[in-house]
N, C-alpha and C. Protein backbone atom coordinates (compact mmCIF):
# COMPACT_ATOMS: atom_id res chain seq x y z
N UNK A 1 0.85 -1.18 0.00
CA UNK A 1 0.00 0.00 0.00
C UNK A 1 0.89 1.24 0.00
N UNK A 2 0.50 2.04 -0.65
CA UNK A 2 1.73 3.42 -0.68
C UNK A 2 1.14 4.65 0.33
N UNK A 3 2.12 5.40 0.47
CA UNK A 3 2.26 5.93 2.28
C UNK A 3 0.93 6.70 1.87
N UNK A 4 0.54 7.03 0.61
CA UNK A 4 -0.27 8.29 0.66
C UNK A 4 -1.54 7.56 0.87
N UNK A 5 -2.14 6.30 0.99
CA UNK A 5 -3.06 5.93 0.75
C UNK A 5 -3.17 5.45 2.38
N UNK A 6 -2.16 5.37 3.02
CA UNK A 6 -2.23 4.75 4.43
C UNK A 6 -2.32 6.27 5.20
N UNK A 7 -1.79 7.00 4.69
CA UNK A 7 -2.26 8.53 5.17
C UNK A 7 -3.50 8.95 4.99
N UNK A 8 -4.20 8.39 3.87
CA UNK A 8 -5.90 8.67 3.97
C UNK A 8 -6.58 7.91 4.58
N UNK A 9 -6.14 6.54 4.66
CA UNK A 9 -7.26 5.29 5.36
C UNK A 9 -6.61 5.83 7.22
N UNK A 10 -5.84 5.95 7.62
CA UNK A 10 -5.59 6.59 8.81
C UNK A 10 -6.44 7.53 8.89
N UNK A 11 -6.16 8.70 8.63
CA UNK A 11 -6.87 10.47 8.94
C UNK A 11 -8.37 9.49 8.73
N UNK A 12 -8.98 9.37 7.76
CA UNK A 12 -10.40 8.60 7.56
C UNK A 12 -11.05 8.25 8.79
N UNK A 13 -9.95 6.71 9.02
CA UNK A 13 -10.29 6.06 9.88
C UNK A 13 -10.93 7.22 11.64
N UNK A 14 -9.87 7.63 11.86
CA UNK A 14 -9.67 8.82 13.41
C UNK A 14 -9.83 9.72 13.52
N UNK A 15 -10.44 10.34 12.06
CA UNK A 15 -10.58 11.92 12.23
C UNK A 15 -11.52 11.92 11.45
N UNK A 16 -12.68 11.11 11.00
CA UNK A 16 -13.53 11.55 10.28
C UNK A 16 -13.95 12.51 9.82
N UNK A 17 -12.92 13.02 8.69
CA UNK A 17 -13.10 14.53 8.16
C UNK A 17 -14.25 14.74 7.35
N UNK A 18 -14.61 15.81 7.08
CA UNK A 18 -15.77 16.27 5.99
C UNK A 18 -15.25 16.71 4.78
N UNK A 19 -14.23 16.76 4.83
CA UNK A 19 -12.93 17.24 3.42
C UNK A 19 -11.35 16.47 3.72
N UNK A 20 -10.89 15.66 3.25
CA UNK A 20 -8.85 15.19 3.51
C UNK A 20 -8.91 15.06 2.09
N UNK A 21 -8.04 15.83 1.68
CA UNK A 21 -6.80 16.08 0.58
C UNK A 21 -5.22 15.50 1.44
N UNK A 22 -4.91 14.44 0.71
CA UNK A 22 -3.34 14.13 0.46
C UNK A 22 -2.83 14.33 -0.29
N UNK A 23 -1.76 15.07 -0.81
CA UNK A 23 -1.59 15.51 -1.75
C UNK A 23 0.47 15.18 -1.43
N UNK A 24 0.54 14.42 -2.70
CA UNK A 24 2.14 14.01 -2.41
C UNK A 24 2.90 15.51 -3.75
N UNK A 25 3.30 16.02 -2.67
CA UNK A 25 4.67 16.90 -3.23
C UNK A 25 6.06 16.77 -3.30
N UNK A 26 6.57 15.50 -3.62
CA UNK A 26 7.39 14.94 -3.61
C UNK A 26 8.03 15.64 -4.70
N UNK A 27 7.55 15.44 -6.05
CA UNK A 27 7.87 15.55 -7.18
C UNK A 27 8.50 17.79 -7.35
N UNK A 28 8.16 18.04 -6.18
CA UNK A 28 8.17 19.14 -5.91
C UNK A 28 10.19 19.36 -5.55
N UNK A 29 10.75 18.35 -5.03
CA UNK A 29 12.16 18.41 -4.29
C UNK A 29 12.61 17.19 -4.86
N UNK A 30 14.06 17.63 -4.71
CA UNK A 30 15.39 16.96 -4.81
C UNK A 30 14.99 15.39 -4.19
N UNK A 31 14.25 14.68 -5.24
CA UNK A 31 14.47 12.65 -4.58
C UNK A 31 13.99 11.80 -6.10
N UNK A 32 13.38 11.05 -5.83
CA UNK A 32 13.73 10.29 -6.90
C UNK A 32 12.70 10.30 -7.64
N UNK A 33 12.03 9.59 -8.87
CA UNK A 33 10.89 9.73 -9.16
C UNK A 33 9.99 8.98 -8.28
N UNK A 34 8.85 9.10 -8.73
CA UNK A 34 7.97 7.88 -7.59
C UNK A 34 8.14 8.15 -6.28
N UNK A 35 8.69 9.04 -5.62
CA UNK A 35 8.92 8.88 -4.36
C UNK A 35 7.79 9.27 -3.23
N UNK A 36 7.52 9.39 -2.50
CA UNK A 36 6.49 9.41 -1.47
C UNK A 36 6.90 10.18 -0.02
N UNK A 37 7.74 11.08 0.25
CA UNK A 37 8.45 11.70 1.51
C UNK A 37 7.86 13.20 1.72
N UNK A 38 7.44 13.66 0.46
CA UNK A 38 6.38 15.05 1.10
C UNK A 38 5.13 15.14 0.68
N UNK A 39 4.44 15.55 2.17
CA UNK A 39 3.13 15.49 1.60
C UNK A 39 2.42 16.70 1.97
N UNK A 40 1.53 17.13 1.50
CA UNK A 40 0.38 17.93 2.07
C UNK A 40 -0.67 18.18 2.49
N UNK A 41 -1.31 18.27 3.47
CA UNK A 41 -2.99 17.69 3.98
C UNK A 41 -3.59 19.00 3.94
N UNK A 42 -4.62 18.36 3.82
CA UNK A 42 -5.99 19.26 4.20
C UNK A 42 -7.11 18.35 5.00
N UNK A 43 -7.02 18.87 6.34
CA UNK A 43 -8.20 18.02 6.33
C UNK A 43 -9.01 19.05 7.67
N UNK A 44 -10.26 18.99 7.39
CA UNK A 44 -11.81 19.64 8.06
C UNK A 44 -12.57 18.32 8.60
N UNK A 45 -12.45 18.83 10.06
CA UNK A 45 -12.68 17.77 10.89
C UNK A 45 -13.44 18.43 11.68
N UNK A 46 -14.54 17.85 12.54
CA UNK A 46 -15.23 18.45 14.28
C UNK A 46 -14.52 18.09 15.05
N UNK A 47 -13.01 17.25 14.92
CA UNK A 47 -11.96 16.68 16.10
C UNK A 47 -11.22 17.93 15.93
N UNK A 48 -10.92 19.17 15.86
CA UNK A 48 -10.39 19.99 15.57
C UNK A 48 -11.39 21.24 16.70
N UNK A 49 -12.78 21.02 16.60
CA UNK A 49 -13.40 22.13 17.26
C UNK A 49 -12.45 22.18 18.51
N UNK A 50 -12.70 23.69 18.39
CA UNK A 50 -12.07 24.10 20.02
C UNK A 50 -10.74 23.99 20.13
N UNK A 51 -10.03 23.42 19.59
CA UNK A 51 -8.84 23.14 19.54
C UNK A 51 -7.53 24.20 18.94
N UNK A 52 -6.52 24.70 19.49
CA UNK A 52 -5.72 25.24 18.49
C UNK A 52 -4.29 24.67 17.62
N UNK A 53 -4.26 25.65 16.91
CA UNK A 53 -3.31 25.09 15.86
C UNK A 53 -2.73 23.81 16.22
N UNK A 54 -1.85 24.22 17.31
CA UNK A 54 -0.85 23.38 17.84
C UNK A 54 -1.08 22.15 18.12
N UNK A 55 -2.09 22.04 18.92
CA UNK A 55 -3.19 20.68 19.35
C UNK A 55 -3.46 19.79 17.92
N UNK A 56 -3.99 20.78 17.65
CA UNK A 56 -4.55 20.00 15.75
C UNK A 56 -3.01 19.41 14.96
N UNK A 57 -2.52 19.71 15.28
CA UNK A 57 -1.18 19.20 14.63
C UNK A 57 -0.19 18.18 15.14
N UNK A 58 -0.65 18.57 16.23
CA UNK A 58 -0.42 17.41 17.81
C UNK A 58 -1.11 15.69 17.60
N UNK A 59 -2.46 16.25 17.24
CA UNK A 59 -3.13 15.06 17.14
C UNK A 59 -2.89 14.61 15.79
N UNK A 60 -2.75 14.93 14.72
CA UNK A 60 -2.20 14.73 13.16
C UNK A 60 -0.79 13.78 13.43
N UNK A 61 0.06 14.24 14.46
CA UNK A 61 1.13 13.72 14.46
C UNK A 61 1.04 12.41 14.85
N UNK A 62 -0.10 12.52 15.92
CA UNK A 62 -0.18 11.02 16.84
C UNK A 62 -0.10 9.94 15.98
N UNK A 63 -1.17 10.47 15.51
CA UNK A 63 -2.10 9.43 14.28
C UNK A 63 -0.93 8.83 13.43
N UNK A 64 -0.39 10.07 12.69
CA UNK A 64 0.73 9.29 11.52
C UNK A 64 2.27 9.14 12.01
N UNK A 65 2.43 8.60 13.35
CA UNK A 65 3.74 8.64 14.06
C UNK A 65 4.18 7.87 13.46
N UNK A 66 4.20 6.48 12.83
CA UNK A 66 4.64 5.63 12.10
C UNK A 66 5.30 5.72 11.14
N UNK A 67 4.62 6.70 10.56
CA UNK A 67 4.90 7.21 8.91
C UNK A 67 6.06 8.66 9.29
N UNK A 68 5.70 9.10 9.60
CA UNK A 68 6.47 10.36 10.08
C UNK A 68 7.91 9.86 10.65
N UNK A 69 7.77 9.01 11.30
CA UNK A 69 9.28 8.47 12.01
C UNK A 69 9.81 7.49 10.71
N UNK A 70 8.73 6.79 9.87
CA UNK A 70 9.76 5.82 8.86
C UNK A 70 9.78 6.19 7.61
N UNK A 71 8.82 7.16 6.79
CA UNK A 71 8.49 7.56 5.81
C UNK A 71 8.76 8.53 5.24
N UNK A 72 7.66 9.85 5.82
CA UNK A 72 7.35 11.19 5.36
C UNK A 72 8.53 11.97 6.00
N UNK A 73 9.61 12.58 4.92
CA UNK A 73 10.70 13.72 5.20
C UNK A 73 9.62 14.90 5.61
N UNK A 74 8.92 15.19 4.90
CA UNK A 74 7.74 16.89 5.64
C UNK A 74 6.45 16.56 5.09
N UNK A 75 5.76 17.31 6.34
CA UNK A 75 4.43 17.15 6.36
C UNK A 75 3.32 18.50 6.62
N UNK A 76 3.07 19.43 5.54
CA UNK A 76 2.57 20.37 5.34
C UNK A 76 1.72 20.35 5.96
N UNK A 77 0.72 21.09 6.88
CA UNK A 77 -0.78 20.56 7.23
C UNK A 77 -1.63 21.54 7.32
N UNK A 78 -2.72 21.69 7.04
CA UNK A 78 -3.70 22.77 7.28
C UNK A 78 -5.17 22.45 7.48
N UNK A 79 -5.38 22.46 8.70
CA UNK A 79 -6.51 22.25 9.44
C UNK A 79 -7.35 22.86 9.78
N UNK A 80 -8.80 22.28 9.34
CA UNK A 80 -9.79 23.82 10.08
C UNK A 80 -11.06 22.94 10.46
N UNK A 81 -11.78 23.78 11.25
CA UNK A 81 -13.21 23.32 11.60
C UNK A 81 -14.41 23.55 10.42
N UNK A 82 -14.99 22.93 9.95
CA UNK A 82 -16.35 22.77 8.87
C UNK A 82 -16.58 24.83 8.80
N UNK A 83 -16.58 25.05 9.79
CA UNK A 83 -16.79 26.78 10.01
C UNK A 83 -15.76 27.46 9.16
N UNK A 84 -14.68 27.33 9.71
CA UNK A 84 -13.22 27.80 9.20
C UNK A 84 -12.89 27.43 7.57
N UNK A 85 -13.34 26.12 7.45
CA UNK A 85 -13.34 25.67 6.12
C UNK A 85 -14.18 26.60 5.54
N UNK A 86 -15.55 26.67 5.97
CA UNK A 86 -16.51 27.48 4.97
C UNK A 86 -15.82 29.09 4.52
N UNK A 87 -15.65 29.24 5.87
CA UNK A 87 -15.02 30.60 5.58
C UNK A 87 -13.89 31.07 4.89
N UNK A 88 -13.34 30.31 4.54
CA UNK A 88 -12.02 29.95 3.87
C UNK A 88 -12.17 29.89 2.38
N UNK A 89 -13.82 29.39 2.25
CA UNK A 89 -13.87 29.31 0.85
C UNK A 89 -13.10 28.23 0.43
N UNK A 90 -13.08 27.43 0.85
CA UNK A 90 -12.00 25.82 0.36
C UNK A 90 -10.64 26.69 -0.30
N UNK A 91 -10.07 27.87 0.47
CA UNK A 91 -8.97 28.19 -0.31
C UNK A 91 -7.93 27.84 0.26
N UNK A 92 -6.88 27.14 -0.05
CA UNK A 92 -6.05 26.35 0.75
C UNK A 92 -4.66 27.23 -0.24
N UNK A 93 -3.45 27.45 1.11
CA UNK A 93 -2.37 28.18 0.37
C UNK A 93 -1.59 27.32 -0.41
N UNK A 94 -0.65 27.47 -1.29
CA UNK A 94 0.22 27.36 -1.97
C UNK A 94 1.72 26.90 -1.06
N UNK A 95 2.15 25.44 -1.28
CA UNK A 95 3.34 25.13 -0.75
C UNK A 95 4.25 26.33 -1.27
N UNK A 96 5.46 26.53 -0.76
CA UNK A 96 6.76 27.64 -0.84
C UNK A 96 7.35 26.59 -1.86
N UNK A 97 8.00 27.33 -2.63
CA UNK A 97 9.10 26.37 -3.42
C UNK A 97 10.30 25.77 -3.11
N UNK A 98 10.53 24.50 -3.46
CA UNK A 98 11.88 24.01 -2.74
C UNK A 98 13.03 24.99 -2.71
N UNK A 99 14.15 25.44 -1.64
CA UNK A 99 14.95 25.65 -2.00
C UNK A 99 16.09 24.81 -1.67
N UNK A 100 15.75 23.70 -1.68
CA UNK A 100 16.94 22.78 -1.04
C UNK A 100 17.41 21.94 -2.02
N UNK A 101 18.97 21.15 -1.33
CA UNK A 101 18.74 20.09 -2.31
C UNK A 101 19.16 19.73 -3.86
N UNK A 102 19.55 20.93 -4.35
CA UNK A 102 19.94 21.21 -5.45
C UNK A 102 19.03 21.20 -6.83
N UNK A 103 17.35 21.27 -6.12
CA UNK A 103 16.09 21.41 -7.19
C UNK A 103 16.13 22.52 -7.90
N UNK A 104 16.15 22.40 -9.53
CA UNK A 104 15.88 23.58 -10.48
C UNK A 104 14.55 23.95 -10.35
């Protein structure tokens, strides 16, 4: 199974979101083709109400400790409540461009 798909059946499974985007940006940095080490989430959850940033990212981590310790080099994340989402307009920012690494 490839990491990005164990990153959705996870978040799925424990965070029953109303929106998860995985989105592999690998192809974004210095590794190989095919590779699977950066990713980017989106995910709109009610496990998030009340909660701040930090917490929400806290619990993201729990979840994919596995992957994060054997897998994923970075893990972009952006989290909001069904509210925050609305308000947001599903507009989700733009990763920064690699500067590492020796990527053209």
């Amino acid at each position: 199974m490839s990491t990005q798909t164990e990153i959705e059946n996870k978040l799925s499974a424990k965070m029953e979101p109303t929106h998860l985007e995985v989105m592999n940006e690998s192809s974004n940095h210095n590794v190989p083709p095919g590779s699977e080490s950066h990713f980017k989430l989106v995910v709109v959850s009610e496990a998030f109400d009340g909660k701040n940033l930090l917490a929400r990212h806290r619990l993201i981590n729990e979840i994919l400790a596995d992957e994060l310790a054997n897998k994923i080099h970075a893990l972009t994340m952006h989290t909001y409540t069904l509210a925050e989402w609305q308000e947001s307009q599903s507009a989700v920012p733009d990763s920064p461009p690699c500067h590492g690494g020796g990527k053209s």
